[in-house]
C-alpha atoms as a PDB file:
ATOM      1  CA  UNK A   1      60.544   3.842 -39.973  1.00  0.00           C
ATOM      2  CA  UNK A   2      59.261   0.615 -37.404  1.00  0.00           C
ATOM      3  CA  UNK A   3      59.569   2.746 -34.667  1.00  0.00           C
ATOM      4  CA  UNK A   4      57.520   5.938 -36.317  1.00  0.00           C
ATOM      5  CA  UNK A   5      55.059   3.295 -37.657  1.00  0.00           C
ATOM      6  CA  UNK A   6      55.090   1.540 -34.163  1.00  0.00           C
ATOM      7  CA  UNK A   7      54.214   5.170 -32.237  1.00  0.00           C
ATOM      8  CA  UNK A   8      51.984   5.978 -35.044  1.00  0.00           C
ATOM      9  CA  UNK A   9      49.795   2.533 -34.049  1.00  0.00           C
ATOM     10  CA  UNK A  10      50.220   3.508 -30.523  1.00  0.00           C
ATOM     11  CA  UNK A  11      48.926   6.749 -30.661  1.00  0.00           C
ATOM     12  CA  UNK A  12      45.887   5.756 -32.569  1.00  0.00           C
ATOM     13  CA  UNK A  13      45.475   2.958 -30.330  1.00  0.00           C
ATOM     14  CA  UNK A  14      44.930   5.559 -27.178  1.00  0.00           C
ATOM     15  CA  UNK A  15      42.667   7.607 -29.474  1.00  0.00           C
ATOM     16  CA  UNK A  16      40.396   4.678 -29.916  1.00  0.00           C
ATOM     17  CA  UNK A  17      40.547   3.911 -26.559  1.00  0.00           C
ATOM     18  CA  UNK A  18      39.649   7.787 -25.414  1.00  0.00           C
ATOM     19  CA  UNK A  19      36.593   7.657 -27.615  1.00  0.00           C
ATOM     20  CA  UNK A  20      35.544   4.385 -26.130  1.00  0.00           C
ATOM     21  CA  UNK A  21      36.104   5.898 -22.849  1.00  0.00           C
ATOM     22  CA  UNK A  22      34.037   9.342 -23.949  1.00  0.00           C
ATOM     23  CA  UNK A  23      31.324   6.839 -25.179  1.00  0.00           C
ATOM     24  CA  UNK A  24      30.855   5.116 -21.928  1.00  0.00           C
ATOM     25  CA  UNK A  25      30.789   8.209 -20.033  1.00  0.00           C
ATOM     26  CA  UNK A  26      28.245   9.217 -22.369  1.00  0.00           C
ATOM     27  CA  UNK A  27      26.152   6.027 -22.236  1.00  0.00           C
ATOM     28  CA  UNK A  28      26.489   6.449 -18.044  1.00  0.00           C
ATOM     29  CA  UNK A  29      25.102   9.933 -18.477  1.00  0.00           C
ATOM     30  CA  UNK A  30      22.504   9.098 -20.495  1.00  0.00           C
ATOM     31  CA  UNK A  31      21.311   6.472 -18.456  1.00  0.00           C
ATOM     32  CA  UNK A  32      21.558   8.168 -15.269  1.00  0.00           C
ATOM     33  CA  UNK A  33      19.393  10.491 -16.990  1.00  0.00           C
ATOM     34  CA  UNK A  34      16.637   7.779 -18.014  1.00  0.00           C
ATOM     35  CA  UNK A  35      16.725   6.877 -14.534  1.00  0.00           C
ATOM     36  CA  UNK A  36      15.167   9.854 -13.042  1.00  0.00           C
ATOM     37  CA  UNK A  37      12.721  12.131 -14.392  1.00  0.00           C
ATOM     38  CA  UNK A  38      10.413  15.313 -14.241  1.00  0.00           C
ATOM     39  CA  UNK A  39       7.317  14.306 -15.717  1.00  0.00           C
ATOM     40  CA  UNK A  40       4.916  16.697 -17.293  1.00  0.00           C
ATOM     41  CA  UNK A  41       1.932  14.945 -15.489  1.00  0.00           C
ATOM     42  CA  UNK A  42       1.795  13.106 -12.430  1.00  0.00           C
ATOM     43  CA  UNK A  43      -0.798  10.547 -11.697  1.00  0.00           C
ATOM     44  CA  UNK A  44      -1.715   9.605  -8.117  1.00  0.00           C
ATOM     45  CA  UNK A  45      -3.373   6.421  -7.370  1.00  0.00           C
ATOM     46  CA  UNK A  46      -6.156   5.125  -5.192  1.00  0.00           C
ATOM     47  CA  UNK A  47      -8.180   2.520  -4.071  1.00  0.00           C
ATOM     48  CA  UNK A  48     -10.835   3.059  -2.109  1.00  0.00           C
ATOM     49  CA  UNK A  49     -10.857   1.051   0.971  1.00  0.00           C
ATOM     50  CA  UNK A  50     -14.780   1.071   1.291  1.00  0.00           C
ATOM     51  CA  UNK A  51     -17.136   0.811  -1.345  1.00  0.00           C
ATOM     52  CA  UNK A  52     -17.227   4.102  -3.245  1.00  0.00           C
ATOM     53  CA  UNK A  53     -18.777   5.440  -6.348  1.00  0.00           C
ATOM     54  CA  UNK A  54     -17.456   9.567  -5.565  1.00  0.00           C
ATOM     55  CA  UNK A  55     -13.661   8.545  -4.631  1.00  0.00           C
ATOM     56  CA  UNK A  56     -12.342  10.397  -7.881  1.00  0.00           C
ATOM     57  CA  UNK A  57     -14.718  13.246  -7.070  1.00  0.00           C
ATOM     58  CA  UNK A  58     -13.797  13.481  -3.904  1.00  0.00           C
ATOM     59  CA  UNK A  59      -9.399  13.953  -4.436  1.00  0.00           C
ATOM     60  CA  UNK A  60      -9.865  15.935  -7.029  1.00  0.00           C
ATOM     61  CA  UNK A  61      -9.373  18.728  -5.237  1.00  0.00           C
ATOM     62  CA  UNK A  62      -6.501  17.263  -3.489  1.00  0.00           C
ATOM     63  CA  UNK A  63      -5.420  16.693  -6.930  1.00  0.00           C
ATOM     64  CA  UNK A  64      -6.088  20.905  -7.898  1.00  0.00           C
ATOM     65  CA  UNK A  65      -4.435  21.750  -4.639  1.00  0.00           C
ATOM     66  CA  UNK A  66      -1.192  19.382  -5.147  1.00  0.00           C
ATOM     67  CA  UNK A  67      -0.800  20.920  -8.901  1.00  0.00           C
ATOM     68  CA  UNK A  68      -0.774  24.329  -7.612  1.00  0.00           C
ATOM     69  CA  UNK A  69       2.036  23.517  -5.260  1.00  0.00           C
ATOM     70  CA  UNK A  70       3.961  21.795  -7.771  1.00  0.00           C
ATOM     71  CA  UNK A  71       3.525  24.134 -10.338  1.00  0.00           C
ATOM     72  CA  UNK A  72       2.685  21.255 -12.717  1.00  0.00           C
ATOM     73  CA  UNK A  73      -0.607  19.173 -13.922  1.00  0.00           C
ATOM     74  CA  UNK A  74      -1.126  16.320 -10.707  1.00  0.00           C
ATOM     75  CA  UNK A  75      -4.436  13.729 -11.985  1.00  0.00           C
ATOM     76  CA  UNK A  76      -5.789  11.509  -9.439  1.00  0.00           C
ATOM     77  CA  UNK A  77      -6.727   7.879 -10.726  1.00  0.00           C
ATOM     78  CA  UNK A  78      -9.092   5.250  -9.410  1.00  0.00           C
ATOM     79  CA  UNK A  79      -7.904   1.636  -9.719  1.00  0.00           C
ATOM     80  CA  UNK A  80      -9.673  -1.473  -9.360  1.00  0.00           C
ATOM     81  CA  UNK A  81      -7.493  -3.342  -6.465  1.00  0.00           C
ATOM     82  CA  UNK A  82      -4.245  -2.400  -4.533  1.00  0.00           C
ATOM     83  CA  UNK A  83      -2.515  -5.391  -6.854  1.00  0.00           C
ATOM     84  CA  UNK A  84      -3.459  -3.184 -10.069  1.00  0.00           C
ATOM     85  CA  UNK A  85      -1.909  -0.012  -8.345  1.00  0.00           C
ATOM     86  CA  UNK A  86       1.499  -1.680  -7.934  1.00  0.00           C
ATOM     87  CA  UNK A  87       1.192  -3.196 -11.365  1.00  0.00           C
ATOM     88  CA  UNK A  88       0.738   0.686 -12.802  1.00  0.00           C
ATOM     89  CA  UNK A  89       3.639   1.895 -10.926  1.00  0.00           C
ATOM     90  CA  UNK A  90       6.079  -0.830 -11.278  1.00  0.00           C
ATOM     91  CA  UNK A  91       4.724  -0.048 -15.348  1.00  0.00           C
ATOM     92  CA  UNK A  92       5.391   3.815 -14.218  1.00  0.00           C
ATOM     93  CA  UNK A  93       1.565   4.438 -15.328  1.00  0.00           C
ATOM     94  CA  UNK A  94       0.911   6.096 -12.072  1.00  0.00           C
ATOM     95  CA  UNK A  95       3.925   7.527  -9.856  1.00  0.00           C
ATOM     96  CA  UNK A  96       2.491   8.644  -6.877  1.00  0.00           C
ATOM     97  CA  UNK A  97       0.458   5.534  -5.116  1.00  0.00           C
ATOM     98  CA  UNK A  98      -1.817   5.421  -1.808  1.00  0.00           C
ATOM     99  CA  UNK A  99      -1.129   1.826  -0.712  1.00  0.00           C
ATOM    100  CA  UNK A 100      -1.358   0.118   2.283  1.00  0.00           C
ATOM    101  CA  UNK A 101       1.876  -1.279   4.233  1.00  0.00           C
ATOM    102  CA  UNK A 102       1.401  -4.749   2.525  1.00  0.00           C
ATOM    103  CA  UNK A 103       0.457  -3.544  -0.953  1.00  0.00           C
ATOM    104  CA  UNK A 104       3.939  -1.186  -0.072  1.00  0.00           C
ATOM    105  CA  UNK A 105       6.325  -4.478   0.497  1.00  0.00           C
ATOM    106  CA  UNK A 106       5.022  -6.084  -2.916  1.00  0.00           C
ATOM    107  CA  UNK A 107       5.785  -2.763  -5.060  1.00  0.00           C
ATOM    108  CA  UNK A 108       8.955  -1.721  -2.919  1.00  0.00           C
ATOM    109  CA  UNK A 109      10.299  -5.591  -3.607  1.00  0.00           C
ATOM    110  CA  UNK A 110       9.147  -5.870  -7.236  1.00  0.00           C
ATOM    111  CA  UNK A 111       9.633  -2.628  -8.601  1.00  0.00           C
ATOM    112  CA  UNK A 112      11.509  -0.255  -6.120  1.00  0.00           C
ATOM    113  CA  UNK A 113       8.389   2.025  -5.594  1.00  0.00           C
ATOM    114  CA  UNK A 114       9.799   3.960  -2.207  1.00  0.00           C
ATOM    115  CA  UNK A 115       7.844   5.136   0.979  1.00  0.00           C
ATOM    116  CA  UNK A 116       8.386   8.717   2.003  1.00  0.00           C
ATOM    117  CA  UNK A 117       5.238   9.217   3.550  1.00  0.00           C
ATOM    118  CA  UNK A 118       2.292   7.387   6.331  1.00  0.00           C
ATOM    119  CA  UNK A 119      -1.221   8.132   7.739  1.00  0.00           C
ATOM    120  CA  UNK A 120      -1.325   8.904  11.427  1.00  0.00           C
ATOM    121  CA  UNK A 121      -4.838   7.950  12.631  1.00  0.00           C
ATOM    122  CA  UNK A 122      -5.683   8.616  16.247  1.00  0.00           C
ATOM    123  CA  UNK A 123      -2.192  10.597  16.770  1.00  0.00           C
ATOM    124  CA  UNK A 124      -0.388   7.323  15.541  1.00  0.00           C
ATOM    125  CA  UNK A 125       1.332   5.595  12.970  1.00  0.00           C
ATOM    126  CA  UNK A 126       0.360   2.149  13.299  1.00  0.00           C
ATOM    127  CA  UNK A 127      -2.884  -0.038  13.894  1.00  0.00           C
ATOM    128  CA  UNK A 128      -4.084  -3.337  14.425  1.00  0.00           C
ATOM    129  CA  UNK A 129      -6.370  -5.521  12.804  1.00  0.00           C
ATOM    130  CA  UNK A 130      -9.618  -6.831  14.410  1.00  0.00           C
ATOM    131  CA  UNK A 131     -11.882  -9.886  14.376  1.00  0.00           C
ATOM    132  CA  UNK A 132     -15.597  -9.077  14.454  1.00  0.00           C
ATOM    133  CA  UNK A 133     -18.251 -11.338  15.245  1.00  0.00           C
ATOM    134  CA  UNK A 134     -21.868 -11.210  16.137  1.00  0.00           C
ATOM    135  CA  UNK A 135     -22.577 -10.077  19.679  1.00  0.00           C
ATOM    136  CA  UNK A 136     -25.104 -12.752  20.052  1.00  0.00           C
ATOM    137  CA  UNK A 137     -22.641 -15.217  18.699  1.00  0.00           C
ATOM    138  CA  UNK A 138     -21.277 -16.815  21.655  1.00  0.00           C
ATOM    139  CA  UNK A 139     -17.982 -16.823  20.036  1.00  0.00           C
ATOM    140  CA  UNK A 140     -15.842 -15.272  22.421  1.00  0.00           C
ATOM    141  CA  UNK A 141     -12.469 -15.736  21.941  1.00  0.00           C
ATOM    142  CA  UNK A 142     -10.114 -17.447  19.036  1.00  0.00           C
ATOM    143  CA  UNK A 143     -10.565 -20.464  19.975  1.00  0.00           C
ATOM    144  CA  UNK A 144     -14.238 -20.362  19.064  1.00  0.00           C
ATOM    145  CA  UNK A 145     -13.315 -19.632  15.566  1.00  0.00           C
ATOM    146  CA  UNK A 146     -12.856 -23.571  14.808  1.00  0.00           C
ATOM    147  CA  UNK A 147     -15.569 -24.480  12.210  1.00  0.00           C
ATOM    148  CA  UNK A 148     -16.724 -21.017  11.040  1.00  0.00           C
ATOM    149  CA  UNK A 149     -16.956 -18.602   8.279  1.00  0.00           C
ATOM    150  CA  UNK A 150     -14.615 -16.273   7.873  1.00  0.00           C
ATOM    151  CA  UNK A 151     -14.903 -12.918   5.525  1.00  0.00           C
ATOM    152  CA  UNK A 152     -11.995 -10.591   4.612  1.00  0.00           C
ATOM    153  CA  UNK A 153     -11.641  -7.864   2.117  1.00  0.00           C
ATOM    154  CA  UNK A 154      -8.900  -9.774  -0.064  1.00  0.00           C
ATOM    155  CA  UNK A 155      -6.037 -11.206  -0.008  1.00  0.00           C
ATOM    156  CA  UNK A 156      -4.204  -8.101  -0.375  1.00  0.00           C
ATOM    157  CA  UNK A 157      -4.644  -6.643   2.087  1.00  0.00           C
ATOM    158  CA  UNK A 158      -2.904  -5.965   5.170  1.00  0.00           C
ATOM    159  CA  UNK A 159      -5.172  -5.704   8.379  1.00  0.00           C
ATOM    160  CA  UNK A 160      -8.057  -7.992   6.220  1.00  0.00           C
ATOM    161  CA  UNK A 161      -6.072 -11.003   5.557  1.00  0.00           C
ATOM    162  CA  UNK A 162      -2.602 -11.118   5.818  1.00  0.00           C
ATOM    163  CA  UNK A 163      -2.027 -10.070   9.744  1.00  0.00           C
ATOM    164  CA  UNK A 164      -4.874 -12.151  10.877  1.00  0.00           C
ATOM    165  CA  UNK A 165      -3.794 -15.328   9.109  1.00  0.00           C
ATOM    166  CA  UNK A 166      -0.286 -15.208  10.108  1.00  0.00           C
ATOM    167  CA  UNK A 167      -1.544 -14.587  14.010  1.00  0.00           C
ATOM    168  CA  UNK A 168      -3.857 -17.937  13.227  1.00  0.00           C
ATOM    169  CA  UNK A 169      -1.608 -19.879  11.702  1.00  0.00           C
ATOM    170  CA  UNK A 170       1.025 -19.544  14.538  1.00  0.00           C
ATOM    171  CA  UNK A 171      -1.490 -19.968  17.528  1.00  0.00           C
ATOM    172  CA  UNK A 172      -3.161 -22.733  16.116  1.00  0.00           C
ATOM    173  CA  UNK A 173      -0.202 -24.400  14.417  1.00  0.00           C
ATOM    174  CA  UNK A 174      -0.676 -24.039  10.808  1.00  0.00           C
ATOM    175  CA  UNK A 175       2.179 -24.206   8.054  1.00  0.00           C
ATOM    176  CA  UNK A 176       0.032 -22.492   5.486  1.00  0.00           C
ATOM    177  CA  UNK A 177      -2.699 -20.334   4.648  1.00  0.00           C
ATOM    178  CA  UNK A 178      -4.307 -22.620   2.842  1.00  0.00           C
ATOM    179  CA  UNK A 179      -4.467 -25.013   5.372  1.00  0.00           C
ATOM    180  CA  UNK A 180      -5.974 -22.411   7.831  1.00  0.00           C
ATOM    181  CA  UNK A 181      -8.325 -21.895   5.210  1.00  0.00           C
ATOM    182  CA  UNK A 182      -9.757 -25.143   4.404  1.00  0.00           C
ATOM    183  CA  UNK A 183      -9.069 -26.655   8.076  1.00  0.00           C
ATOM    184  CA  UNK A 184      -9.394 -24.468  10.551  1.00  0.00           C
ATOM    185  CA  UNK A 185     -12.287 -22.590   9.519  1.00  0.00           C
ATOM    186  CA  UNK A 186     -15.260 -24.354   7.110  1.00  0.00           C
ATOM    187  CA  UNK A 187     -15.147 -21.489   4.304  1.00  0.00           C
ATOM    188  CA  UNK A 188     -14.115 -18.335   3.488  1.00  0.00           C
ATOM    189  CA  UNK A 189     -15.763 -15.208   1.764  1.00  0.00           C
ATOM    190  CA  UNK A 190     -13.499 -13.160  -0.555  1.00  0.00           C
ATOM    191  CA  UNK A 191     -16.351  -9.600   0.439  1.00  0.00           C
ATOM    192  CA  UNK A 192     -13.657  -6.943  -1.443  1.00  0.00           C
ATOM    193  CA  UNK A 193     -13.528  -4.313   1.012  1.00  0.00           C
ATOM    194  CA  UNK A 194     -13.054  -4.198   5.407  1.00  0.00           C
ATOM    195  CA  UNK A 195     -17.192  -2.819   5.246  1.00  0.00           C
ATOM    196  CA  UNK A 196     -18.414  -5.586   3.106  1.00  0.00           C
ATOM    197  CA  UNK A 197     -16.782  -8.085   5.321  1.00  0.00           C
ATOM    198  CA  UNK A 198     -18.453  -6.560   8.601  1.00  0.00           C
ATOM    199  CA  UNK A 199     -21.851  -6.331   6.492  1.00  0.00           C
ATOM    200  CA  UNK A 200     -21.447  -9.778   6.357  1.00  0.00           C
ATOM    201  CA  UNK A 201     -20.917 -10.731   9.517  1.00  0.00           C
ATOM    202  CA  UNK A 202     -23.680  -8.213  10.764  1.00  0.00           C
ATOM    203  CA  UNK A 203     -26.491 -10.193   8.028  1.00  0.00           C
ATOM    204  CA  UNK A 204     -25.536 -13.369   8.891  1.00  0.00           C
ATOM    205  CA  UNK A 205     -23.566 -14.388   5.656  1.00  0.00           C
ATOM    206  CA  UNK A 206     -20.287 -14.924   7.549  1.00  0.00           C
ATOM    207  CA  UNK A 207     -19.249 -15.964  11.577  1.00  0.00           C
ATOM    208  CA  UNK A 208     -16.145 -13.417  11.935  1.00  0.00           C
ATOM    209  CA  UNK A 209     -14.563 -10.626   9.882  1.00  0.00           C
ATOM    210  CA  UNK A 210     -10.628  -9.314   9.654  1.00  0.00           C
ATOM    211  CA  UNK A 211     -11.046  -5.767   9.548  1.00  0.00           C
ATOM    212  CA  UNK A 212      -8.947  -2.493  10.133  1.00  0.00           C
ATOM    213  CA  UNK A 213      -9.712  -0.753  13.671  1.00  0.00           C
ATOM    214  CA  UNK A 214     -12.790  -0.017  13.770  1.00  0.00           C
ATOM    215  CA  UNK A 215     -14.629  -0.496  10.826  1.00  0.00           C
ATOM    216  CA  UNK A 216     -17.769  -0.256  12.454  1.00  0.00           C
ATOM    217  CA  UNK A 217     -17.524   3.251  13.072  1.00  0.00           C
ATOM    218  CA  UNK A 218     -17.369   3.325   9.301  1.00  0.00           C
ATOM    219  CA  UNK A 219     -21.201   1.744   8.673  1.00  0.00           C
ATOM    220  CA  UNK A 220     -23.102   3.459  11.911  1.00  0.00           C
ATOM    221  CA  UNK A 221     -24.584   5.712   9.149  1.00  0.00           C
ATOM    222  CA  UNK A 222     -26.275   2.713   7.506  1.00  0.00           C
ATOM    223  CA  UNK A 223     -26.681   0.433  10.481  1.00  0.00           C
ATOM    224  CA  UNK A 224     -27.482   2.499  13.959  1.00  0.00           C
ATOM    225  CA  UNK A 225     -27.003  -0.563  15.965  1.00  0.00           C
ATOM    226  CA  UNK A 226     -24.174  -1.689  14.384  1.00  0.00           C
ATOM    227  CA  UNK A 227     -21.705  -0.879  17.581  1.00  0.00           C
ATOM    228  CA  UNK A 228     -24.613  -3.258  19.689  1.00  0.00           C
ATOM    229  CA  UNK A 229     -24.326  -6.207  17.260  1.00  0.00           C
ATOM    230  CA  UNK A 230     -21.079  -6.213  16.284  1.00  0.00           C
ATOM    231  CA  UNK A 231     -18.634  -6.946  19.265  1.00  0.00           C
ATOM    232  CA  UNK A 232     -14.742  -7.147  18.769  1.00  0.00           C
ATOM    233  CA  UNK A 233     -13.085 -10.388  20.592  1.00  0.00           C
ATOM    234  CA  UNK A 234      -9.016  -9.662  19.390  1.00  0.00           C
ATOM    235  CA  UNK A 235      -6.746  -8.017  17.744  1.00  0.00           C
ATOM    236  CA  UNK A 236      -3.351  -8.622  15.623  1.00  0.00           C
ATOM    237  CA  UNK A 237       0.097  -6.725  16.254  1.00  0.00           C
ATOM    238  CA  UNK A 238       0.553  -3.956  15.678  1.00  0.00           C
ATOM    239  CA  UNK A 239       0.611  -2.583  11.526  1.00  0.00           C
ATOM    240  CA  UNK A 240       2.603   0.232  10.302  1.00  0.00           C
ATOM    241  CA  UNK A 241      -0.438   2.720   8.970  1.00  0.00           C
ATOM    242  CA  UNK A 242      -1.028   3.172   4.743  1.00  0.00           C
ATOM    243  CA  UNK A 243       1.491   5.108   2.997  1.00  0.00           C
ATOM    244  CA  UNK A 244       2.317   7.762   0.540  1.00  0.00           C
ATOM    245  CA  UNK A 245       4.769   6.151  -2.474  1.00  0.00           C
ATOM    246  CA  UNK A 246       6.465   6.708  -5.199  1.00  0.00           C
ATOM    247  CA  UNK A 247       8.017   5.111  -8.162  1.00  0.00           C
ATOM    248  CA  UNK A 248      11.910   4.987  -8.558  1.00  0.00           C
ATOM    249  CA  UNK A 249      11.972   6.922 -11.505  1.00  0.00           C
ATOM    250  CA  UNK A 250      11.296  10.411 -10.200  1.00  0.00           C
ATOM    251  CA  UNK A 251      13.828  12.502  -9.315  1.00  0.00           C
ATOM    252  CA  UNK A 252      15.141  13.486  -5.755  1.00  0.00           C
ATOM    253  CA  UNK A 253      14.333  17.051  -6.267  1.00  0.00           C
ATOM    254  CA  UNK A 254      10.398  16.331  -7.113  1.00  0.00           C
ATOM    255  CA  UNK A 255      10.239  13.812  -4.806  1.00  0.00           C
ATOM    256  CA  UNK A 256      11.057  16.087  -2.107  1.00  0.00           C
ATOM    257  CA  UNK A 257       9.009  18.393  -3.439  1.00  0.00           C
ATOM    258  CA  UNK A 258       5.954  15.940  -3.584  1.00  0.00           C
ATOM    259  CA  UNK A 259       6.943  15.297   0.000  1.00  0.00           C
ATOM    260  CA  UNK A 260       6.950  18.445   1.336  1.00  0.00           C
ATOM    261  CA  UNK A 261       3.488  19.667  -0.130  1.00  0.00           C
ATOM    262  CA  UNK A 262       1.528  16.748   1.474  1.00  0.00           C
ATOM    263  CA  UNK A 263       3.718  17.720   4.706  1.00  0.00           C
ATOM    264  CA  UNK A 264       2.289  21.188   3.960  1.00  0.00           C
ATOM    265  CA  UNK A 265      -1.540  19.973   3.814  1.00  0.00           C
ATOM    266  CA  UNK A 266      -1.454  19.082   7.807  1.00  0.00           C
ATOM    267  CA  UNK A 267      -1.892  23.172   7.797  1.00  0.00           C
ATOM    268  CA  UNK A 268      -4.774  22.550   5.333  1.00  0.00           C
ATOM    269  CA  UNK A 269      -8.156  21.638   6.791  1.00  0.00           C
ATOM    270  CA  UNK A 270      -9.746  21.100   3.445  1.00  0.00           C
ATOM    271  CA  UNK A 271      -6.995  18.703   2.109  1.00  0.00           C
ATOM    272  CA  UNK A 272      -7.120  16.753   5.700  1.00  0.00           C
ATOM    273  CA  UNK A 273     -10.271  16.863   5.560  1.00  0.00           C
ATOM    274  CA  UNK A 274     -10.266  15.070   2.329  1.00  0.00           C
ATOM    275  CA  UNK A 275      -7.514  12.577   3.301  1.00  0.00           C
ATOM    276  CA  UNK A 276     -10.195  11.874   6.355  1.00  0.00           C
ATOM    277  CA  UNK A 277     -13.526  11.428   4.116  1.00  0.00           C
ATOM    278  CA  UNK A 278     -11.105   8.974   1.434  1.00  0.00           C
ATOM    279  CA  UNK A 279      -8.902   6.976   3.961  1.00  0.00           C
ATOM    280  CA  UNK A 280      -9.872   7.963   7.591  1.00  0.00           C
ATOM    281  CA  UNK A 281      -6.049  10.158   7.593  1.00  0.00           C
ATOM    282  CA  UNK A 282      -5.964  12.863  10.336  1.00  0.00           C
ATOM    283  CA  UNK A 283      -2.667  13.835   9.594  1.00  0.00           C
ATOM    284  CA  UNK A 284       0.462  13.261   7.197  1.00  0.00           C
ATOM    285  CA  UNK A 285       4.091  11.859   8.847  1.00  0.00           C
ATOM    286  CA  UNK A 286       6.979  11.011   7.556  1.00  0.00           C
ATOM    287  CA  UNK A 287       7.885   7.277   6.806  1.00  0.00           C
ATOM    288  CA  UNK A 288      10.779   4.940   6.121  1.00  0.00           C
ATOM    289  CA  UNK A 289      11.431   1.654   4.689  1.00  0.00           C
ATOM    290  CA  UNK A 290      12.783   0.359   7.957  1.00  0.00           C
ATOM    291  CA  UNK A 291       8.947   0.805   9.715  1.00  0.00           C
ATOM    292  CA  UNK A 292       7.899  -2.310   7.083  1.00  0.00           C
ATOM    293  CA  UNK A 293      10.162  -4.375   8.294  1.00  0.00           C
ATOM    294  CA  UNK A 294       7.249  -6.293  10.024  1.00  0.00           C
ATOM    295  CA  UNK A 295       5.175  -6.543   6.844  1.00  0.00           C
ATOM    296  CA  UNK A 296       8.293  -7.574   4.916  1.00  0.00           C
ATOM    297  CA  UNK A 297       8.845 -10.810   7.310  1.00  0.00           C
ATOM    298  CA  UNK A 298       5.457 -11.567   7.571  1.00  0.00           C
ATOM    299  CA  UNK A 299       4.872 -11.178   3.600  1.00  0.00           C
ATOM    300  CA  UNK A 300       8.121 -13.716   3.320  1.00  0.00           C
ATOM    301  CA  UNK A 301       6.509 -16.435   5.268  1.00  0.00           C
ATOM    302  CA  UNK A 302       3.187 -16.081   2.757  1.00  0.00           C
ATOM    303  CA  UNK A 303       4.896 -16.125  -0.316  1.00  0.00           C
ATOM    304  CA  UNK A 304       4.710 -19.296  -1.623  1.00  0.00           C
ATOM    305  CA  UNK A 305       0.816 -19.727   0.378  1.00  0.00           C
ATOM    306  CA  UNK A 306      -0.932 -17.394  -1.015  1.00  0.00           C
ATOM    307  CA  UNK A 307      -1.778 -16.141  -4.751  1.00  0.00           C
ATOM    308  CA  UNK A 308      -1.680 -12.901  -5.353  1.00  0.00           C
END
């Protein structure tokens, strides 16, 4: 009779333990399953990098064109700044994001938003950042920079700010930003956007501006001399170009989708030409994490300098 009741206990003992086992297989599943998905709508994200009033005009059509390759409802959304963009994707409010290489490190590192995609600009997938002054100046080099005013879009971004200060800070010896800031130069102006900055520069409000290469071909619309009294006197390293992300939560199957229909666009002059009029693209490569690897160092050396 022990030894029946002793099997019995046994026997429900591994049934319990199988269900337990089903369970966490289930759980595993079900998880896996929450973390990728197929949503109904996809939101892209942008920020213009001038000052614009038409940008959400102007992709929706690269919007239209995206759904129809898809075969699902793609809405293009303006944000503010580059820090709200990662905020809505890390929030998975927005999955597919334009964002530059350093606005790409913060989201990558926070919230596992992944590159699959980069602007080519001139037949290549990098830039540098510039420093424009007045050509009438007589700043001519870095060194002249001691004592002056210095504009940049924000502190977000890549070629404006973040490039340019760490080049500074190393060639004149600086252990932070705010140092270089406050020290080196005798104020800063915060203008919001690479234009703004040059503007500034150009009507007398600031001595130099960190820019992306070459704003001024950006303003000659507005200001015909522009090219005349703005001269460029150095450049940073070179910057891995603006990228196409995406959240983590997607799955591989869209993903590859999403990657092969901007892919698809370099055969599309209206969608280039779109990329173009929005973020000066000329074509659409393919990216990987490993090209940051440059922002990613330089971003760990700010970290604690500079708030975000």
């Amino acid at each position: 009779m022990k030894k029946l009741y002793s099997l019995l206990l046994v026997l429900g003992l591994a049934l319990v333990l199988a269900a337990c086992g089903s369970s966490d297989e289930g759980d595993s599943a079900e998880k896996k399953e929450e973390g990728s998905e197929s949503p109904d709508t996809i939101v892209m994200g942008f920020v213009p990098s001038q000052d614009s009033d038409t940008i959400a005009d102007t992709v929706k059509p690269l919007a239209d064109e995206l759904s129809e390759v898809l075969g699902k409802p793609v809405e293009g959304k303006v944000m503010v700044d580059y820090n709200s963009l990662v905020e809505a994707m890390g929030a998975n409010q927005v999955q597919i994001g334009f964002i530059p290489a350093f606005g790409y490190v913060l989201a990558n590192e926070q919230y596992g938003v992944e590159v699959i995609l980069k602007s080519e600009r001139y037949g290549s997938g990098t830039y540098k950042a510039q420093y424009v002054v007045r050509a009438d100046s007589g700043i001519e080099d870095l060194e002249d920079l001691k004592g002056k005013r210095w504009a940049y879009a924000d502190k977000g971004s890549t070629s404006g700010y973040l490039f340019p200060a760490n080049q500074l800070m190393k060639k004149f010896d600086y252990d932070s930003a705010t140092a270089l800031e406050t020290d080196f130069f005798s104020n800063t102006l915060q203008a919001g956007g690479h234009d703004s900055a040059a503007i500034a520069v150009y009507e007398g409000d600031a001595d130099v501006a960190t820019t992306f290469d070459d704003v001024r071909t950006e303003l000659k619309g507005e200001y015909p001399d522009v090219m005349d009294k703005l001269k460029i006197i150095g450049y940073t390293e070179e910057i891995p170009n603006d990228t196409i992300s995406v959240t983590k939560e997607l799955d591989d199957e869209l993903v590859q989708k999403i990657k092969d229909a901007f892919l698809g666009f370099n055969e599309n002059e209206d969608m280039i030409k779109i990329m173009n009029e929005v973020y000066n693209w000329d074509a659409i490569i393919e990216a990987s994490d490993e090209e940051y690897k440059v922002v990613k160092d330089t971003y760990q050396k700010f970290k604690d300098n500079i708030e975000l």
